[in-house]
Protein backbone atom coordinates (compact mmCIF):
# COMPACT_ATOMS: atom_id res chain seq x y z
CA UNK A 1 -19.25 9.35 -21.17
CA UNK A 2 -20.42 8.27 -17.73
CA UNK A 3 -23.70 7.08 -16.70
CA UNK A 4 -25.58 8.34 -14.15
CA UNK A 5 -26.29 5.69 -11.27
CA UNK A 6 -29.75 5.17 -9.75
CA UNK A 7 -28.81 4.71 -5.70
CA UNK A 8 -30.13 1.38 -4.08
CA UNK A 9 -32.76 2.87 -1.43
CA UNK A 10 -34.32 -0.44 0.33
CA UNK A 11 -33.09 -4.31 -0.23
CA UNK A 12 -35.74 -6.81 0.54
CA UNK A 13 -34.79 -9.87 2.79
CA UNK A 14 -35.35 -12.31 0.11
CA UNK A 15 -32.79 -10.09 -2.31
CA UNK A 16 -30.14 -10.37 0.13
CA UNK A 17 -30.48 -14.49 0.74
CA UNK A 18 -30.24 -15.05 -3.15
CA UNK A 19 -27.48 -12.15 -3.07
CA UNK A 20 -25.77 -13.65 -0.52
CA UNK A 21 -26.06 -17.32 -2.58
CA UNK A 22 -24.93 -15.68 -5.79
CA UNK A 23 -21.63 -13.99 -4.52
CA UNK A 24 -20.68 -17.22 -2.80
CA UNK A 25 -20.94 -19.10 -5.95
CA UNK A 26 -18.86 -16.20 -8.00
CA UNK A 27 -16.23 -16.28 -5.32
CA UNK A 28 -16.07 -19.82 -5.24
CA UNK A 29 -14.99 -19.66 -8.82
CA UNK A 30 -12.56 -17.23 -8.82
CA UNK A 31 -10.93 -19.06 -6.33
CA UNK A 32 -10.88 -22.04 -8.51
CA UNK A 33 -10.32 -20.43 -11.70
CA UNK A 34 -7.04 -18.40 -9.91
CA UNK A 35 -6.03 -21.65 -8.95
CA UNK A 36 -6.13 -23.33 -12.11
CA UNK A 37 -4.62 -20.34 -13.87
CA UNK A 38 -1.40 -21.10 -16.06
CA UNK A 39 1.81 -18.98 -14.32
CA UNK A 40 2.81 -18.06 -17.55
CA UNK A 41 0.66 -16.49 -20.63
CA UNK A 42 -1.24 -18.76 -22.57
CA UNK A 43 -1.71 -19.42 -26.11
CA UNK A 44 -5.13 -18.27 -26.78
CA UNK A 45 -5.53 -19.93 -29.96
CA UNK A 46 -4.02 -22.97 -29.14
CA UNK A 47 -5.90 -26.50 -29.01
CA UNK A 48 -4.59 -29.47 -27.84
CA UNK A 49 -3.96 -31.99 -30.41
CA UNK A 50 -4.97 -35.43 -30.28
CA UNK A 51 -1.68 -36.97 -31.61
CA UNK A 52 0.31 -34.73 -28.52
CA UNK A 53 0.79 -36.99 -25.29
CA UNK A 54 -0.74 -35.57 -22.42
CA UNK A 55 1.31 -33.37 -20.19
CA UNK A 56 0.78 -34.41 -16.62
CA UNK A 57 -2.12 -33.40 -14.93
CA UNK A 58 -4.23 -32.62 -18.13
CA UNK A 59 -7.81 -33.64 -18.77
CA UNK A 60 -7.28 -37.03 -21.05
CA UNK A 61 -9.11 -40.15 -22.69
CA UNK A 62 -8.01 -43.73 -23.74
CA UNK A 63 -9.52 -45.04 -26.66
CA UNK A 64 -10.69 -48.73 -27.63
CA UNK A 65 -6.79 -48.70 -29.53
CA UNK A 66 -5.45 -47.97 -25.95
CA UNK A 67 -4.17 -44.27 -27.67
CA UNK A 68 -4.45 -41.63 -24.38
CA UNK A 69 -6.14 -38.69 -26.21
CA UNK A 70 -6.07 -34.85 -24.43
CA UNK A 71 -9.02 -32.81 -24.74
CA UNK A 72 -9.22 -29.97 -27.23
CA UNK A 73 -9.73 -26.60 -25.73
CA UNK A 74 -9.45 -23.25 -27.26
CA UNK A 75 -10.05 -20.47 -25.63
CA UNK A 76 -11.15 -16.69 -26.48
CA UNK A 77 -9.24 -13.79 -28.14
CA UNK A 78 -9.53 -11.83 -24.62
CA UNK A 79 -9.40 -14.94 -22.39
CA UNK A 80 -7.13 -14.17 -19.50
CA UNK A 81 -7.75 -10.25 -19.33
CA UNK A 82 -8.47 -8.98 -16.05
CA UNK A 83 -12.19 -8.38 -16.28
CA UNK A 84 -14.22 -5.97 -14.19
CA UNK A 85 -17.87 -5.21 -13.76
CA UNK A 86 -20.31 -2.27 -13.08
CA UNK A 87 -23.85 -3.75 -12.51
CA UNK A 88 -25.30 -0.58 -10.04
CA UNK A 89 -24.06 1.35 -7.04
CA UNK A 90 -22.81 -1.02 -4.24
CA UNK A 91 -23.83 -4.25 -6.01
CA UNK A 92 -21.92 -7.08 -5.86
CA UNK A 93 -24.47 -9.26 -6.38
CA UNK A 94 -24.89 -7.69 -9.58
CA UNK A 95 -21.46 -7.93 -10.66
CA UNK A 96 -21.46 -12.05 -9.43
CA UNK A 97 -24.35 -12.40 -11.77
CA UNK A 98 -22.75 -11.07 -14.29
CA UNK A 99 -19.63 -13.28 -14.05
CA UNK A 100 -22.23 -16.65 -13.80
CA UNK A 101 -24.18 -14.87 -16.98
CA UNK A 102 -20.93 -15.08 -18.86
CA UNK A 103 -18.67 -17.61 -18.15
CA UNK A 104 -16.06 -14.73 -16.56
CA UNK A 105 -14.70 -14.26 -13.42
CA UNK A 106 -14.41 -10.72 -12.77
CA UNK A 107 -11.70 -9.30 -10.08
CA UNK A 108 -12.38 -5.68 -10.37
CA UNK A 109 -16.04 -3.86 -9.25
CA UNK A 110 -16.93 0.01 -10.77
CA UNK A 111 -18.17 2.26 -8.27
CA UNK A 112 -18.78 5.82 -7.42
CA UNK A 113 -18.50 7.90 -4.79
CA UNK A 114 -21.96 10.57 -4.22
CA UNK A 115 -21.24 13.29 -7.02
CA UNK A 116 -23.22 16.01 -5.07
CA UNK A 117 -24.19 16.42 -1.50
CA UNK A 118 -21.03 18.13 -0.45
CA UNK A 119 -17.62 16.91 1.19
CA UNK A 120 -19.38 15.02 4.30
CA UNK A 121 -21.37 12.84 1.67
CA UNK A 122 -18.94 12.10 -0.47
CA UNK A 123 -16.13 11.00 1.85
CA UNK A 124 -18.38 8.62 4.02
CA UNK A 125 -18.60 6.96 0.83
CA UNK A 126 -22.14 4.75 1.74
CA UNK A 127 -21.78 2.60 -0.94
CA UNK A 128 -18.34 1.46 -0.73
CA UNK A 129 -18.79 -0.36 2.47
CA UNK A 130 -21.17 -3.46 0.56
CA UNK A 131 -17.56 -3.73 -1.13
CA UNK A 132 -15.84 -4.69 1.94
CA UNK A 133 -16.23 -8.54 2.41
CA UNK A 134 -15.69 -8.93 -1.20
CA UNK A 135 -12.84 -10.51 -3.53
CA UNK A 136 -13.57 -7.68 -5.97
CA UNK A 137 -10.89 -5.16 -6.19
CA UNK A 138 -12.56 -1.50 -5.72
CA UNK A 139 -12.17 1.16 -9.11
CA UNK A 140 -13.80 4.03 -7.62
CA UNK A 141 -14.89 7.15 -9.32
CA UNK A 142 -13.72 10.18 -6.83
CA UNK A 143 -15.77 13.19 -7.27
CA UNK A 144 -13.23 15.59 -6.83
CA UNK A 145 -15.64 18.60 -6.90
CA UNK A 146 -18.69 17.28 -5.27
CA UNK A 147 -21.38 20.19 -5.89
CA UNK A 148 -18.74 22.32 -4.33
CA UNK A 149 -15.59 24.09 -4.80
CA UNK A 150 -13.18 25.19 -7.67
CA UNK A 151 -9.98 23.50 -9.53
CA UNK A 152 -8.10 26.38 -8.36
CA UNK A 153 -9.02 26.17 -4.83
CA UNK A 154 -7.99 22.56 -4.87
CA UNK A 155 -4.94 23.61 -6.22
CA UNK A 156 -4.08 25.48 -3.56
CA UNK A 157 -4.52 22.25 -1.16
CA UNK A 158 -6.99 23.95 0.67
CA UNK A 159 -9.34 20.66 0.31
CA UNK A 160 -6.60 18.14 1.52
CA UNK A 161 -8.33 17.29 4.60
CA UNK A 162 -11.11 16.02 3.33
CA UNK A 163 -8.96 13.48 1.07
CA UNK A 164 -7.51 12.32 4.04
CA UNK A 165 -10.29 11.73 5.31
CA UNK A 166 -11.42 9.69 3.10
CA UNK A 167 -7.91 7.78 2.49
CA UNK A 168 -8.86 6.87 6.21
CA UNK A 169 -12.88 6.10 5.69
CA UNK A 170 -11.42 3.60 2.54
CA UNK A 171 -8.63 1.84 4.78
CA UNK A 172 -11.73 1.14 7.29
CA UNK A 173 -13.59 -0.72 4.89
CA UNK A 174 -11.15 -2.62 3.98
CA UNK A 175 -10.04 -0.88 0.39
CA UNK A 176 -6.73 0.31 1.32
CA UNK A 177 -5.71 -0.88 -2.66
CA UNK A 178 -8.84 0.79 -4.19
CA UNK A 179 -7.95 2.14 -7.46
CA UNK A 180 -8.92 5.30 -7.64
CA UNK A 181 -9.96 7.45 -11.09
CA UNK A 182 -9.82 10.95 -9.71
CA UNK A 183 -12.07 13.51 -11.24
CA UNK A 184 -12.83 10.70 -14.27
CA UNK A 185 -14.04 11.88 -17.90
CA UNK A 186 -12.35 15.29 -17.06
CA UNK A 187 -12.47 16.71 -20.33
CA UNK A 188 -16.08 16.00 -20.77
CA UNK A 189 -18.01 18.97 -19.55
CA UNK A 190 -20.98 17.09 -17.66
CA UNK A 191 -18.88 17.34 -14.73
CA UNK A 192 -17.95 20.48 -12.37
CA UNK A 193 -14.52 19.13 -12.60
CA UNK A 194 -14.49 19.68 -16.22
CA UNK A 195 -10.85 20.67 -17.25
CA UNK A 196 -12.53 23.43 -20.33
CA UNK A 197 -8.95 25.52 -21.09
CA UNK A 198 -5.24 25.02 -20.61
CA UNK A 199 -5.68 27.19 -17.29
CA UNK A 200 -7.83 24.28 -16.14
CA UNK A 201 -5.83 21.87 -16.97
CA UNK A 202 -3.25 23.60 -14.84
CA UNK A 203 -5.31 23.62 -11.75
CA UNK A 204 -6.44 20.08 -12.75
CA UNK A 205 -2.39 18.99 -12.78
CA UNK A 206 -1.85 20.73 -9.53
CA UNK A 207 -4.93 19.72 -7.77
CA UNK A 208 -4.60 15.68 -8.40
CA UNK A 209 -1.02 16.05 -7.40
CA UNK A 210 -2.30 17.58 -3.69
CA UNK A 211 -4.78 14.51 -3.63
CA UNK A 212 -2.55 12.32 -4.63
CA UNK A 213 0.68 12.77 -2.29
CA UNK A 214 -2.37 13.30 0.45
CA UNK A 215 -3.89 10.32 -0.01
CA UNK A 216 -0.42 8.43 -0.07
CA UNK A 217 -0.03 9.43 3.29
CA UNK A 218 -2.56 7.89 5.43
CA UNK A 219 -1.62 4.70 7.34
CA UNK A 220 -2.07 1.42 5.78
CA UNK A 221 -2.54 3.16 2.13
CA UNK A 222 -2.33 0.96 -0.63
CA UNK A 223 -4.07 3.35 -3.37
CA UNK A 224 -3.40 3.39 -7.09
CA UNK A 225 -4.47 6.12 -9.16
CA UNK A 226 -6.40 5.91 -12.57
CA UNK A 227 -5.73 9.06 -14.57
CA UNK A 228 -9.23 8.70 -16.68
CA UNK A 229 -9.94 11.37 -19.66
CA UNK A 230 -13.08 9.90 -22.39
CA UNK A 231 -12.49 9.33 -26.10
CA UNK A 232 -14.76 11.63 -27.75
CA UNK A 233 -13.98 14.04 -26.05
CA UNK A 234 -12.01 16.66 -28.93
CA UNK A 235 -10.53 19.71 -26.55
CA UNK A 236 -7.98 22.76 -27.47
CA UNK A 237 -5.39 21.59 -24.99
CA UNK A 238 -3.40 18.57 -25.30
CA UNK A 239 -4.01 15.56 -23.65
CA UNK A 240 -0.22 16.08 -21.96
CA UNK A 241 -0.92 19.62 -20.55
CA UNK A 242 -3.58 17.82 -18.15
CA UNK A 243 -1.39 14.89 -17.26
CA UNK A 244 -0.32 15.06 -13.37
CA UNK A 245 3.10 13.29 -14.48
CA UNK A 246 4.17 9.78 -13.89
CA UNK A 247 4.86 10.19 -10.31
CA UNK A 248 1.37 10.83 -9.35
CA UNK A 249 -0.33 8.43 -12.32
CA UNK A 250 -0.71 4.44 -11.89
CA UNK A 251 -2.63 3.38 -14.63
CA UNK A 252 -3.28 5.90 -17.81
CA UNK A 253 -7.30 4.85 -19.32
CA UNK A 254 -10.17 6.04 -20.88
CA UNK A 255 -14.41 5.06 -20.91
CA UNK A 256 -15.43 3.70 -24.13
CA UNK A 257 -18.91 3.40 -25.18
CA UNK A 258 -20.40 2.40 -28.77
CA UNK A 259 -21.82 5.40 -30.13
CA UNK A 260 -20.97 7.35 -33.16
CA UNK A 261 -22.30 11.32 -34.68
CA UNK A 262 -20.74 10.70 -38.15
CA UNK A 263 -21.12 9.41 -41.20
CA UNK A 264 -22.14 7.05 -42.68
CA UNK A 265 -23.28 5.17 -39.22
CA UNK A 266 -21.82 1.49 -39.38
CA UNK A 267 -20.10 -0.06 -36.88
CA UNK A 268 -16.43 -0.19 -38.86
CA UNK A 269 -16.74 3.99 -39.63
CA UNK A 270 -17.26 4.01 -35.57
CA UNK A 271 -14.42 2.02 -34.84
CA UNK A 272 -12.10 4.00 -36.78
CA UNK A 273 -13.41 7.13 -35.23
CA UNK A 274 -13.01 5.09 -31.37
CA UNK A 275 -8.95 4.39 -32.53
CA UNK A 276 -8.56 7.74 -34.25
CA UNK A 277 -10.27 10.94 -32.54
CA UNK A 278 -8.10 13.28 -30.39
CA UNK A 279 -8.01 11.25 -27.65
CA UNK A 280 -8.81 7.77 -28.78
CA UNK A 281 -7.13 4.38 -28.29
CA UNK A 282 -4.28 5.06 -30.76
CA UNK A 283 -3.57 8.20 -28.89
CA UNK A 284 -4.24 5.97 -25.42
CA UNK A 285 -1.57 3.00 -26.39
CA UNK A 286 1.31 5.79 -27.59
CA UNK A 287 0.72 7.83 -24.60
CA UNK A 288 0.51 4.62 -22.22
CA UNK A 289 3.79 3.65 -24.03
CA UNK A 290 5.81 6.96 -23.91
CA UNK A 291 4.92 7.18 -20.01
CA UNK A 292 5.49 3.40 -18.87
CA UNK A 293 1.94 2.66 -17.73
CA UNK A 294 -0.54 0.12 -17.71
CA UNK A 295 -3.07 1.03 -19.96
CA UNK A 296 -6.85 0.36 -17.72
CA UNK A 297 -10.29 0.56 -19.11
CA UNK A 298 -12.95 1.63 -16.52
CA UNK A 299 -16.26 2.03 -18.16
CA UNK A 300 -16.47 0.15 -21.57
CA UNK A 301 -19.83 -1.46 -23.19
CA UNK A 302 -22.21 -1.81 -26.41
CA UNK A 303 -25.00 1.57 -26.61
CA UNK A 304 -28.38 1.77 -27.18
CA UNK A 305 -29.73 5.56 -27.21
CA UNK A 306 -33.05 6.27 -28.23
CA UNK A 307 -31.65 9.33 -29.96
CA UNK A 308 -30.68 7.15 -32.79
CA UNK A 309 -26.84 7.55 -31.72
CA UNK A 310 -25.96 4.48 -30.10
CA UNK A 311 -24.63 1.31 -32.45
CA UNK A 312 -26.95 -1.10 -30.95
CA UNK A 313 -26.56 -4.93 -30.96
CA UNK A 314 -22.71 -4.30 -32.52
CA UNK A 315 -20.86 -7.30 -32.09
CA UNK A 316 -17.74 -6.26 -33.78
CA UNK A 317 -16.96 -3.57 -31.03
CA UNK A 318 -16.90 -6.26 -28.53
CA UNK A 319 -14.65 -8.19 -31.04
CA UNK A 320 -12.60 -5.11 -31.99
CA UNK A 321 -12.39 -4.38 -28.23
CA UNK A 322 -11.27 -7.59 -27.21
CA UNK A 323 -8.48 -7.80 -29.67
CA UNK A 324 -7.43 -4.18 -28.82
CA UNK A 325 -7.10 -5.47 -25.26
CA UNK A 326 -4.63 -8.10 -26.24
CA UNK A 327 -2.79 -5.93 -28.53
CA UNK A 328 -2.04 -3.62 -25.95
CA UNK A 329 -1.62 -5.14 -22.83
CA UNK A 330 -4.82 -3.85 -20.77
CA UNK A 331 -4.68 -4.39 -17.22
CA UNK A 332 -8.39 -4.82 -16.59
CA UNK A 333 -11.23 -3.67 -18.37
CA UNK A 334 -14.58 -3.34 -16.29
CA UNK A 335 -17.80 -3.67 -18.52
CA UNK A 336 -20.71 -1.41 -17.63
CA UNK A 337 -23.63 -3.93 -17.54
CA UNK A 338 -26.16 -1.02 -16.11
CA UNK A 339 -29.20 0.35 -18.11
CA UNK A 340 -29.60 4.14 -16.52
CA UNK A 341 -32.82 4.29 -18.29
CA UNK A 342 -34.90 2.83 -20.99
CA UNK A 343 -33.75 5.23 -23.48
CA UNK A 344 -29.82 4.76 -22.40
CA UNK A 345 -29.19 0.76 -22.27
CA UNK A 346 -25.63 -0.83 -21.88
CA UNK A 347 -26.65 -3.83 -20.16
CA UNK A 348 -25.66 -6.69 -21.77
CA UNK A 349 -27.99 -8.83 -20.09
CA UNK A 350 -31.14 -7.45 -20.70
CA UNK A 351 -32.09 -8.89 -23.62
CA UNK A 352 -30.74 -6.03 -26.15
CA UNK A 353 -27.86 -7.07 -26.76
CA UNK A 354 -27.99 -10.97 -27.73
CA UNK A 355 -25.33 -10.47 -30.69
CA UNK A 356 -22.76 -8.56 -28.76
CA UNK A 357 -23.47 -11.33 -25.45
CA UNK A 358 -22.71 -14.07 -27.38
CA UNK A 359 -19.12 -12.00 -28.79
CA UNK A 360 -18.55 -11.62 -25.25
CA UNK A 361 -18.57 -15.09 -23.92
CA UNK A 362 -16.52 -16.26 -26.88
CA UNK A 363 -13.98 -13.33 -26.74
CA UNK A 364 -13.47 -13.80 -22.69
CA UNK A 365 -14.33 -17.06 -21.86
């Protein structure tokens, strides 16, 4: 379920030097860490052993014998996955501290476009343009009813302009190969996009396909499209009679926060609910399969809730999460490390969390 973002009003001077310091240091080492980076898959639970002879160019030792030695590395479960980060609207400092904080090197940013506010606000798209002189590739959230308008109208194509718009506005500021989640978490109903009935979901299907072959259209487009329901999410239509179709789909995802309403609450009767429920990650990795996609994971994260619903400091979903990744291939998953309020944390480091942290760097470091 998505989180609601508090919008950055006023950056102080001072913020933007040590900003400015931060982000250089994170892009430094993604540039060294691409660089560095096997070409081919590597063997995550490998270590070197000190009877191999060193391949050329690894790190190695001579003892007081005269024996060259390699040094013994092994690296995490999830090491290697393409991580991503959302630390707050238009923050990539935020999402640089988060990759120092860790030991990772993420590639991919979270973001949203303005959810109300009307067409104007929501194609300028304010906080995209802190994005621009980034490494981080953009996953934007596309608010494809922004306080106004119907899935029927849209339907119709009677809204197309405004996604061209905005096609254009994104090729400005440099994100021609945003990836873009269209109406995300549609079959939640927090959302005026919510897809409720199978009529919905028709005027969902038709609408993303408008936006889609609009959006393809604008000079200098690079866009990929994230087709983005959420797990617990149970509906009376099938997941299928919303999907746009692989011609107008990229990546197939979902959000995936640690929270559970059953019983008994432990963290291994959650995880079977996250891989079982209607449209949960067994249901994601068949469906990804059937239609030849890339499986992406947008919003992900250990949950506190005050309302007693949230798993906590849970390492084993970050372990159970990791390995799922690897099992299935995940093109990038983007961690929310945002607390929307004291009584909704998933910020991994502030302090809740040191369990689930310390999973983290060993899973993806």
């Amino acid at each position: 379920m998505a989180r609601v973002a508090r919008p950055i009003y006023r950056v102080w001077w001072a913020w933007v030097v040590l900003g400015s310091v931060v982000v250089l240091l994170a892009s430094i080492s993604f540039v060294v860490r691409s660089e560095s980076a096997p070409a081919v898959t590597p063997n995550f639970h490998a270590s070197t052993s000190s009877t191999t002879p060193a391949a050329s160019g690894s790190p190695s030792a001579t003892n007081q014998a005269g024996v060259t030695t390699t040094t013994s590395t092994t690296r995490g479960v999830a090491y290697g996955i393409a991580l991503g980060d959302y630390a707050g609207e238009g923050n990539p400092f935020g999402v640089a501290t988060f990759g120092l904080a860790t030991g990772t090197t993420p590639s991919f940013a979270t973001d949203y476009l303005p959810k109300t506010g009307g067409w104007a606000t929501m194609v300028a798209g304010a906080n995209v343009k802190p994005w621009s002189p980034t490494h981080y590739r953009l996953v934007l959230g596309v608010p494809i009813l922004p306080g106004v308008g119907t899935l029927a109208e849209g339907a119709t194509g009677a809204y197309n302009q405004y996604f061209t718009t905005l096609g254009e506005n994104l090729v400005g500021d440099n994100e021609a190969n945003a990836i873009l989640r269209l109406g995300w978490e549609f079959n939640g109903n927090w959302f005026p996009w919510s897809v409720a009935s199978a009529t919905d979901a028709s005027d969902f299907v038709a609408y993303w396909r408008q936006i889609v072959t609009t959006m393809r259209a604008v000079p200098g487009e690079k866009f990929k499209f994230l087709w983005n329901p959420n797990g617990p999410s149970p509906t009376t239509y099938t997941p299928v009679q919303a999907y746009p179709g692989n011609t107008y789909v990229d990546y197939v995802g979902t959000d995936v926060y640690d929270n559970f309403w059953g019983k008994p609450f432990t963290p291994a009767t959650a995880w079977i609910h996250q891989v079982t429920q209607q449209w949960g990650l067994d249901w994601l990795a068949a469906f990804a399969v059937e239609h030849n996609k890339p499986i992406a994971i947008p919003e992900w994260s250990d949950e506190f809730r005050s309302d007693g619903h949230g798993l906590g400091d849970d390492p084993s979903f970050v372990d159970n999460m990791a390995n799922w990744f690897r099992s299935n291939n995940v093109a990038f998953a983007n961690v929310w490390s945002y607390d929307t309020s004291l009584a909704y944390r998933n910020n991994l480091l502030d302090g809740t969390f040191p369990k689930a942290l310390a999973k983290f760097k060993a899973d993806f470091s």
